[in-house]
N, C-alpha and C. Protein backbone atom coordinates (compact mmCIF):
# COMPACT_ATOMS: atom_id res chain seq x y z
N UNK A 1 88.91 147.01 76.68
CA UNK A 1 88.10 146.34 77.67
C UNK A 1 87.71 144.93 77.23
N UNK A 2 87.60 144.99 75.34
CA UNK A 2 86.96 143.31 75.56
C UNK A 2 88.00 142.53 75.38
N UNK A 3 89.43 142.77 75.31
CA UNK A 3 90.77 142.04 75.31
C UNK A 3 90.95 141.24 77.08
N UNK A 4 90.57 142.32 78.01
CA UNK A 4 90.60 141.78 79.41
C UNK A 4 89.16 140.69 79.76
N UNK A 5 88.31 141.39 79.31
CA UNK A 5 87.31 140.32 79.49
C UNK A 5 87.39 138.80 79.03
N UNK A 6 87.55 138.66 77.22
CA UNK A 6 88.60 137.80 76.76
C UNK A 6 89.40 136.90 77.65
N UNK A 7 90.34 137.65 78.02
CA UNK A 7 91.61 137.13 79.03
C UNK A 7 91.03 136.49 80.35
N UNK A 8 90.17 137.03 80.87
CA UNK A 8 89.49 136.30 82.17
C UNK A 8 88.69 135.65 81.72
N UNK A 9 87.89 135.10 80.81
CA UNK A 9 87.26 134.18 80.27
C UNK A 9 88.31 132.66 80.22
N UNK A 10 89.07 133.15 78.86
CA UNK A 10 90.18 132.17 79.40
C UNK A 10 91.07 131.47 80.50
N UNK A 11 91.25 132.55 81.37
CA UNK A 11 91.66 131.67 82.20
C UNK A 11 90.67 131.24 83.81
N UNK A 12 89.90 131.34 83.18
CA UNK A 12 88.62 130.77 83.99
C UNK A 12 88.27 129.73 83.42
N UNK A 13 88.57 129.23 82.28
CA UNK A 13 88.01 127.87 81.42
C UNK A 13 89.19 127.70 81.88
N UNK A 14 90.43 127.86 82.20
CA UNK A 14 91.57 126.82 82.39
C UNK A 14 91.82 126.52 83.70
N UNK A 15 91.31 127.47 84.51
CA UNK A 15 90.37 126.49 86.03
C UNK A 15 89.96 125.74 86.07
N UNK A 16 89.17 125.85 85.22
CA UNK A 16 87.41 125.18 85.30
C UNK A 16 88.18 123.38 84.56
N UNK A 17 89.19 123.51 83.33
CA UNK A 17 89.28 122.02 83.04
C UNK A 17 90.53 121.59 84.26
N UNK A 18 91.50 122.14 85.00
CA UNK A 18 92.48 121.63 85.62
C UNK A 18 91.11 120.97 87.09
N UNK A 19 90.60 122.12 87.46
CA UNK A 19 89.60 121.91 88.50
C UNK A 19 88.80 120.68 88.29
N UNK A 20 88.46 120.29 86.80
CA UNK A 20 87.97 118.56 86.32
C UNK A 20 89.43 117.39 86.27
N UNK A 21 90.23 117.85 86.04
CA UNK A 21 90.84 116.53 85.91
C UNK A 21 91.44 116.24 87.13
N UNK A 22 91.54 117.44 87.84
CA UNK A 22 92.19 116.91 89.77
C UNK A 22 90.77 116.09 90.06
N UNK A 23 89.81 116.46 90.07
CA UNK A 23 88.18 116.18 90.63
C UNK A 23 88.31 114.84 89.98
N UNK A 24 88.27 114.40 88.56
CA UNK A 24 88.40 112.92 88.43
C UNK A 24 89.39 112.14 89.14
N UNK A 25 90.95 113.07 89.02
CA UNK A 25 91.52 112.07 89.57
C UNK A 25 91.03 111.48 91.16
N UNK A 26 90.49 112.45 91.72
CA UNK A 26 90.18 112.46 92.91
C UNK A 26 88.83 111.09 92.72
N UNK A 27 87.67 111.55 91.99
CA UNK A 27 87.34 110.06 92.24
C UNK A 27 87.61 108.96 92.20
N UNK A 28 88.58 109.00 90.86
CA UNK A 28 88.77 107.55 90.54
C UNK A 28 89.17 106.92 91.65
N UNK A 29 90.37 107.31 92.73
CA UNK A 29 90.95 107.52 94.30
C UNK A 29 90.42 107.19 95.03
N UNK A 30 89.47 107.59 95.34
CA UNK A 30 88.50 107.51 96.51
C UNK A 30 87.82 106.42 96.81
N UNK A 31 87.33 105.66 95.85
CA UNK A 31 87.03 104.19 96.12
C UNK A 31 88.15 103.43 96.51
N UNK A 32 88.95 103.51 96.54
CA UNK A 32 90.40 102.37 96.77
C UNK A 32 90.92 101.12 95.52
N UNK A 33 91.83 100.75 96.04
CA UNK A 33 92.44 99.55 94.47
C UNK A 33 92.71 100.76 93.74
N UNK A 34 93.25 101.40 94.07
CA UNK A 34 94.00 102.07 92.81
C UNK A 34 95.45 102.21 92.85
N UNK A 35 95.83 102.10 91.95
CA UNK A 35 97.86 102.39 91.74
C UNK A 35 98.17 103.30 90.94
N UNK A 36 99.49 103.81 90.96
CA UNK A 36 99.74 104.87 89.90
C UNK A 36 100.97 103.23 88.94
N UNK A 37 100.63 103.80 87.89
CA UNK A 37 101.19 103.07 86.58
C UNK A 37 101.41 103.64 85.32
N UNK A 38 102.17 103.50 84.60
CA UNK A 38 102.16 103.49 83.25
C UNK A 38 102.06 102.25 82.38
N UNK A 39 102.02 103.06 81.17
CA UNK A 39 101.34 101.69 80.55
C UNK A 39 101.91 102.61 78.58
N UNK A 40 102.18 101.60 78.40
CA UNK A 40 103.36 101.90 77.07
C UNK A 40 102.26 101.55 76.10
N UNK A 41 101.45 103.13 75.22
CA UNK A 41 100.49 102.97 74.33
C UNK A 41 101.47 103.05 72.71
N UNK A 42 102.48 103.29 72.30
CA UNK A 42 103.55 102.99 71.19
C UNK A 42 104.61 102.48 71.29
N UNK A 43 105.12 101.88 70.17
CA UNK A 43 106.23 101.38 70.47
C UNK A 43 107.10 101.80 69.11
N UNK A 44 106.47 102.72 68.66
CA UNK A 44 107.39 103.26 67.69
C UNK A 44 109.26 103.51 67.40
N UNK A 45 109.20 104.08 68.82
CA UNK A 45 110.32 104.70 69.45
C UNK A 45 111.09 103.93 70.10
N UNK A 46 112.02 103.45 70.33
CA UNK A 46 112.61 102.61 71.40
C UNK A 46 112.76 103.27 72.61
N UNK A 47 112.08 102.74 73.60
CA UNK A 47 111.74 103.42 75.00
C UNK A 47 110.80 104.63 75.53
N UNK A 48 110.37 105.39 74.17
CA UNK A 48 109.13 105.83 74.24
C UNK A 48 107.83 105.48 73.96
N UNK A 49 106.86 106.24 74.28
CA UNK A 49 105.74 105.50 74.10
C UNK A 49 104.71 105.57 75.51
N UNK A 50 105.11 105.81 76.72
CA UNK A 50 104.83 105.30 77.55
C UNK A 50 103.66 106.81 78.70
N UNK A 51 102.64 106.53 78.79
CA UNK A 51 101.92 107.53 79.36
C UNK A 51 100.98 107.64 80.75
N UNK A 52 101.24 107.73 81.11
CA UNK A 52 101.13 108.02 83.10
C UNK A 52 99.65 107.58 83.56
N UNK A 53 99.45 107.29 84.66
CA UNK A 53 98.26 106.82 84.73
C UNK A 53 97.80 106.68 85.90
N UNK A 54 96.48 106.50 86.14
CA UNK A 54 95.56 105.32 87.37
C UNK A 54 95.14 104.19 87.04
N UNK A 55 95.78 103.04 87.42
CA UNK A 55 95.13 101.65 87.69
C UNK A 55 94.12 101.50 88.71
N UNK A 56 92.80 100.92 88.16
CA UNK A 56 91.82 101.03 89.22
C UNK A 56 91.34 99.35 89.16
N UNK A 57 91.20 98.71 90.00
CA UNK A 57 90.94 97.26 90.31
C UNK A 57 89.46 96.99 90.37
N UNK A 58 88.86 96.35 89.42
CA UNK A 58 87.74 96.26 89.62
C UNK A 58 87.21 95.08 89.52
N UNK A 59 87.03 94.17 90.36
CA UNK A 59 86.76 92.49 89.92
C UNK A 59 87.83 92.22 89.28
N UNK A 60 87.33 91.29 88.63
CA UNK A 60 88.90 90.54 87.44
C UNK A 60 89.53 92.05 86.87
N UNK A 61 89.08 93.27 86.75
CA UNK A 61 89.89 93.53 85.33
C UNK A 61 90.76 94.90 86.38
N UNK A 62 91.74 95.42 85.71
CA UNK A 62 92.46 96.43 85.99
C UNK A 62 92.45 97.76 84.64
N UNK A 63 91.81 98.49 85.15
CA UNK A 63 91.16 99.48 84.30
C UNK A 63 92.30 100.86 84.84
N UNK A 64 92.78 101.21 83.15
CA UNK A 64 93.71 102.16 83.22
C UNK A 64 92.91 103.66 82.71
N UNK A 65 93.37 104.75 83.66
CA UNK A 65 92.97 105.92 83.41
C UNK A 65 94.08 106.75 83.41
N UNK A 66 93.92 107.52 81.87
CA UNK A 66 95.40 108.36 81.77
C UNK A 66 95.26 109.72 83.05
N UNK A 67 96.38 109.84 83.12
CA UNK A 67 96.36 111.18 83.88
C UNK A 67 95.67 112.42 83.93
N UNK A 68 96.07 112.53 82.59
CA UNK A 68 95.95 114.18 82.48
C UNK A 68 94.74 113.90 81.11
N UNK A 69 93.50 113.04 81.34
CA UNK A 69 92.56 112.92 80.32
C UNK A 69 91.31 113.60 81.15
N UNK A 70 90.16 113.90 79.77
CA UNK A 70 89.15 114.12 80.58
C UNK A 70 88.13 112.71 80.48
N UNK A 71 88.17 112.02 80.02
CA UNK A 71 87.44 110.76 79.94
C UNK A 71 87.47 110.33 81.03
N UNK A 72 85.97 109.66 81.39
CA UNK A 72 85.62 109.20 82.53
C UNK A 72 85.63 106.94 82.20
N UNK A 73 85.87 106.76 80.86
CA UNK A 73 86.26 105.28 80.98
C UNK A 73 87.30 105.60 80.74
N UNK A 74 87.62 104.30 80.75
CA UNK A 74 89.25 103.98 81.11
C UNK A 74 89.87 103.58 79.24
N UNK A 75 90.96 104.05 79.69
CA UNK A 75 91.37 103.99 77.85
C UNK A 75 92.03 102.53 77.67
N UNK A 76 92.29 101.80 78.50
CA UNK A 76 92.71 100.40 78.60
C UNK A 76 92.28 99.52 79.85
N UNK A 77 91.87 98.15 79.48
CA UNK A 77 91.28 97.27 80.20
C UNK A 77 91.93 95.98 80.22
N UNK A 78 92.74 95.52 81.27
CA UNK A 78 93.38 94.15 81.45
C UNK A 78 92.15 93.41 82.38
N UNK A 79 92.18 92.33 81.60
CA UNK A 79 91.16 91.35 82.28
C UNK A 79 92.30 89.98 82.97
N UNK A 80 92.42 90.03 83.86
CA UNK A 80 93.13 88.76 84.72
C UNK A 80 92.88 87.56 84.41
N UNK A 81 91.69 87.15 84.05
CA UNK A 81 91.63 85.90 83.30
C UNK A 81 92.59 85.42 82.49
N UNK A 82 93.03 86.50 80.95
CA UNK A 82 93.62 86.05 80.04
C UNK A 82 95.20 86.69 80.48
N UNK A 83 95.02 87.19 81.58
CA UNK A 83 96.63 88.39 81.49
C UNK A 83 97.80 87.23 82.35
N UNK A 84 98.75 87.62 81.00
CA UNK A 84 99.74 86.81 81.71
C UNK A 84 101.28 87.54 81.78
N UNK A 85 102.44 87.53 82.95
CA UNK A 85 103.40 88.21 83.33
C UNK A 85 104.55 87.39 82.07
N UNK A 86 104.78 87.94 81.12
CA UNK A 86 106.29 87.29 80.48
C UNK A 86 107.16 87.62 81.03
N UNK A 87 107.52 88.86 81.07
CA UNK A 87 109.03 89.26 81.91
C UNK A 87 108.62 90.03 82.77
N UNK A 88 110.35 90.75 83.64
CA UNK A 88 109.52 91.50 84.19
C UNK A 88 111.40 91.75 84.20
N UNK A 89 111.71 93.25 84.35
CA UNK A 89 113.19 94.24 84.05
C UNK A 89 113.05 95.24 84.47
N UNK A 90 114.51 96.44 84.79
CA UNK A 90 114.48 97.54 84.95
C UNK A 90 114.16 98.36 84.05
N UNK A 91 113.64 99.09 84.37
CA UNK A 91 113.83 100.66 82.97
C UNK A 91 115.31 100.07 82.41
N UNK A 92 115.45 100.83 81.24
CA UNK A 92 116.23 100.21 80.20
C UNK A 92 116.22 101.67 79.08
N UNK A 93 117.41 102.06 79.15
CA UNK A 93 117.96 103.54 78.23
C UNK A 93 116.91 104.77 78.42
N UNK A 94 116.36 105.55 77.42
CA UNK A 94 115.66 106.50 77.56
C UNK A 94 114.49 106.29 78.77
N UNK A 95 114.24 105.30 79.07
CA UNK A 95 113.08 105.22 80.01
C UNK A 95 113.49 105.47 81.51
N UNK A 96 114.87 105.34 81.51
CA UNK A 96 115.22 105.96 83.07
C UNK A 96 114.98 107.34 83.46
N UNK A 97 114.85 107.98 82.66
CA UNK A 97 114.50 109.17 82.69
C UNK A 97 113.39 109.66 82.68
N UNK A 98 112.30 109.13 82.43
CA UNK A 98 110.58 109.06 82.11
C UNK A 98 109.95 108.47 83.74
N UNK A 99 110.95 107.41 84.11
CA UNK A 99 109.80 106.99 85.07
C UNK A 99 110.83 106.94 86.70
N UNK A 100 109.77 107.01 87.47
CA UNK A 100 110.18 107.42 88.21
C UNK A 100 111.89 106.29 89.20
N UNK A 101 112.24 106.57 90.14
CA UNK A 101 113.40 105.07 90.65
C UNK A 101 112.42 104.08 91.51
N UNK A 102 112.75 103.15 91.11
CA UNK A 102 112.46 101.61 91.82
C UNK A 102 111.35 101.23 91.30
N UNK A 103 110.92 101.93 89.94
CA UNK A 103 109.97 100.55 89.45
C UNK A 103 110.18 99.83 88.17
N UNK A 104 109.50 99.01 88.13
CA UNK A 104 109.95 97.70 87.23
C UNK A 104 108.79 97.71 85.95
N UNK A 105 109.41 97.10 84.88
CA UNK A 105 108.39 96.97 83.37
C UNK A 105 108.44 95.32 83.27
N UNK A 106 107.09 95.59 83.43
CA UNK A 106 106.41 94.16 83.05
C UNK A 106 105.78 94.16 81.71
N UNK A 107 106.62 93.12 80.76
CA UNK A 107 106.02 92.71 79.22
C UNK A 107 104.53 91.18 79.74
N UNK A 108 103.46 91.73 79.57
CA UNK A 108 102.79 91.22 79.97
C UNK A 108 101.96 90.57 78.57
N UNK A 109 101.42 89.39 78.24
CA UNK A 109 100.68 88.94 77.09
C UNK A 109 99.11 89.16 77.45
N UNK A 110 98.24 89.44 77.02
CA UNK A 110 96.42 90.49 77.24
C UNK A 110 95.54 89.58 76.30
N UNK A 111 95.76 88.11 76.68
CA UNK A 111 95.27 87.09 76.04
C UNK A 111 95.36 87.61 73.86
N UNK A 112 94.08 87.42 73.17
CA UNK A 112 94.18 88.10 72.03
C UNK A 112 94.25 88.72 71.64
N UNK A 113 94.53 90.07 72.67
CA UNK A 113 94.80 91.42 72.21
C UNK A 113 96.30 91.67 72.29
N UNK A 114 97.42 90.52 72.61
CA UNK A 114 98.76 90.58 72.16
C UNK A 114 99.36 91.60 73.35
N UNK A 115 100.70 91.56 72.69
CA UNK A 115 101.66 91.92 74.39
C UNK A 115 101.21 93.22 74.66
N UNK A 116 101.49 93.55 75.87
CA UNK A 116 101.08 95.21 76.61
C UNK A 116 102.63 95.32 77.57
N UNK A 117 103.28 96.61 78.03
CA UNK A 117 103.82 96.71 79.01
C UNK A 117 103.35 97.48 79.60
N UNK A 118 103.84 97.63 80.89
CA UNK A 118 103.22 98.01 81.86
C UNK A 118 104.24 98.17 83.03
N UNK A 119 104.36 99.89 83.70
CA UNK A 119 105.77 99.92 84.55
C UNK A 119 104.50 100.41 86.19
N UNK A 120 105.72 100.34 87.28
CA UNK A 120 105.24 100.42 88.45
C UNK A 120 106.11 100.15 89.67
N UNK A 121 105.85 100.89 90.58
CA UNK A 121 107.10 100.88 91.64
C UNK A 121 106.78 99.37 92.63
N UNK A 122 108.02 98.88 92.78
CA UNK A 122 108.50 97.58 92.87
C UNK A 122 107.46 97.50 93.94
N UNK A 123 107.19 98.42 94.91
CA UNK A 123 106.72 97.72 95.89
C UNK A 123 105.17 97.31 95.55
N UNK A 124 104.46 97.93 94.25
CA UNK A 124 103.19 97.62 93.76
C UNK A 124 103.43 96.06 92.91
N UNK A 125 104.36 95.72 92.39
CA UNK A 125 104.79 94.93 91.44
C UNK A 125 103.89 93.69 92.49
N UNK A 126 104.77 93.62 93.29
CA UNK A 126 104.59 92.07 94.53
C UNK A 126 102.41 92.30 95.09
N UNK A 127 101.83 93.10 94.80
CA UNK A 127 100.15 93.16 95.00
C UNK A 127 100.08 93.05 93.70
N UNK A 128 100.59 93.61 92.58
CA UNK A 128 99.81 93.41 91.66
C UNK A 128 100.05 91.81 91.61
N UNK A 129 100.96 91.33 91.33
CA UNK A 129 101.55 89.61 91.00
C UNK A 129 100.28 88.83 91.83
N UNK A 130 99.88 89.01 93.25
CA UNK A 130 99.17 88.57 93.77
C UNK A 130 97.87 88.67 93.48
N UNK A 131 97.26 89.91 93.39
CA UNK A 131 96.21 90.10 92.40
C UNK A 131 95.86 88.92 91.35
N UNK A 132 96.91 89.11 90.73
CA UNK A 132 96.81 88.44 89.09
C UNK A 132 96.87 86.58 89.94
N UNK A 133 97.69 86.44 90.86
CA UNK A 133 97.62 85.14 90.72
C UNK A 133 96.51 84.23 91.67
N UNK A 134 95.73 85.55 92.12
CA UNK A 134 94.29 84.98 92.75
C UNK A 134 93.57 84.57 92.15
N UNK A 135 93.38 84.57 90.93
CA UNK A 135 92.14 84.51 90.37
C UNK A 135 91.86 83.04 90.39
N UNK A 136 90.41 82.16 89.85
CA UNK A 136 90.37 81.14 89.87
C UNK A 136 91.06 80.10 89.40
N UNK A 137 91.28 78.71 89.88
CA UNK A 137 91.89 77.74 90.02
C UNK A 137 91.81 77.69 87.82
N UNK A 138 93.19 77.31 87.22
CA UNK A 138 92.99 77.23 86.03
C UNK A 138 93.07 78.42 84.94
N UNK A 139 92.92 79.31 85.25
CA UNK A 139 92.84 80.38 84.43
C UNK A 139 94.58 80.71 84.37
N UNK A 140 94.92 81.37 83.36
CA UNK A 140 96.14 81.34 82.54
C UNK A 140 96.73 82.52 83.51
N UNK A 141 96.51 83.34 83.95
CA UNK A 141 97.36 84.03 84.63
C UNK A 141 97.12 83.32 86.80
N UNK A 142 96.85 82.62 86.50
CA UNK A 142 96.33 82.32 88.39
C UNK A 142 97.45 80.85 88.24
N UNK A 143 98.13 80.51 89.96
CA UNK A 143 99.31 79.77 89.86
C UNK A 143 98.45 77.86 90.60
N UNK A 144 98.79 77.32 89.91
CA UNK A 144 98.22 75.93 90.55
C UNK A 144 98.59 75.76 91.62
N UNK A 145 98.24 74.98 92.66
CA UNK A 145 98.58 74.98 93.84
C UNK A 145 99.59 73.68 93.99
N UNK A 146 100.07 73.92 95.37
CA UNK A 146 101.34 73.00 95.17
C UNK A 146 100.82 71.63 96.09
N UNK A 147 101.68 70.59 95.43
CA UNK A 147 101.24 69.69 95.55
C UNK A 147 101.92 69.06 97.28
N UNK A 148 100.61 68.33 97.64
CA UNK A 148 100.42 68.19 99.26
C UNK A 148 101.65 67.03 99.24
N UNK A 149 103.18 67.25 100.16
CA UNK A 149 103.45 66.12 100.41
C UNK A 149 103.66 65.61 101.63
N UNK A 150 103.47 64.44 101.52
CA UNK A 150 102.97 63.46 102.77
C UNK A 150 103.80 63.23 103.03
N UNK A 151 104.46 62.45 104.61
CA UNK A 151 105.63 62.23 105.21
C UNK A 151 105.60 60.41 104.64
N UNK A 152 106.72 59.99 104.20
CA UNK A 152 106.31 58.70 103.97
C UNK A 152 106.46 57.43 105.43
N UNK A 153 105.42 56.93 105.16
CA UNK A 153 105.31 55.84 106.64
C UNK A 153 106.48 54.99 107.27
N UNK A 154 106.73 55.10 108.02
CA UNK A 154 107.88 54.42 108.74
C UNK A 154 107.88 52.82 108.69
N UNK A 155 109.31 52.63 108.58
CA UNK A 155 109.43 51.00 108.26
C UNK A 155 109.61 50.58 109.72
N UNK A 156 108.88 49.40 109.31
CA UNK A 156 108.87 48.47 111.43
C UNK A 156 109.74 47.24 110.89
């Protein structure tokens, strides 16, 4: 009898944590600005490394929440100010297989905290780019504006 009791204990705690991490994911969600992303925490491996996520938009910064965590902050924080796009490529060998078709890895520089990548389906790529290049006039990831040209005056 206390082997079954045991046994339903357990898998009542493994309710109880799947039942928390749908419930976070669900908040983090619910406010809006959010994307699904990965975001490459090693680089030990060539093409591994890379662990699933919620991007949540919050003012300047883009705050990453792993998937399958129970933490309620975010385990990585890009601030738009300093974030800047270096490249941007397909999956590339082992990673075709990890992520899902049609999104793209962006090697991105995270001001002094040095390069980050970061993957996402193409059609998020073109909001995030915009995102990043709203920010105020001057700041290292935001695009200068183009310069006004005038029709030149006609000769009499």
């Amino acid at each position: 009898m206390r082997v079954l009791e045991f046994i339903g204990i357990c898998i009542f705690a493994l309710l109880a944590l799947l039942f928390v991490i749908f419930f976070r994911r669900r908040l983090l969600m619910v406010g809006g600005g959010t994307i699904r992303l990965q975001v490459r925490v090693t680089t030990m491996v060539l093409g591994r490394g890379w662990s699933s996520g919620i991007g949540q938009f919050v003012g300047d910064e883009l705050r990453f929440h792993r998937m399958f965590s129970l933490a309620f902050r975010p385990k990585r924080v890009l601030c738009r100010t300093v974030l800047v796009v270096e490249e941007r490529r397909e999956p590339e060998g082992p990673e075709i297989l990890i992520m899902p078709s049609q999104w793209a890895v962006l090697r991105c520089r995270n001001g002094e905290a040095g390069e980050i990548e970061i993957a996402m389906a193409e059609s998020t790529v073109t909001g995030f780019l915009s995102w990043l290049e709203a920010g105020p006039p001057g700041q290292p990831g935001s695009v200068s504006p183009r310069p006004t040209i005038r029709p030149r005056p006609a000769d009499h």
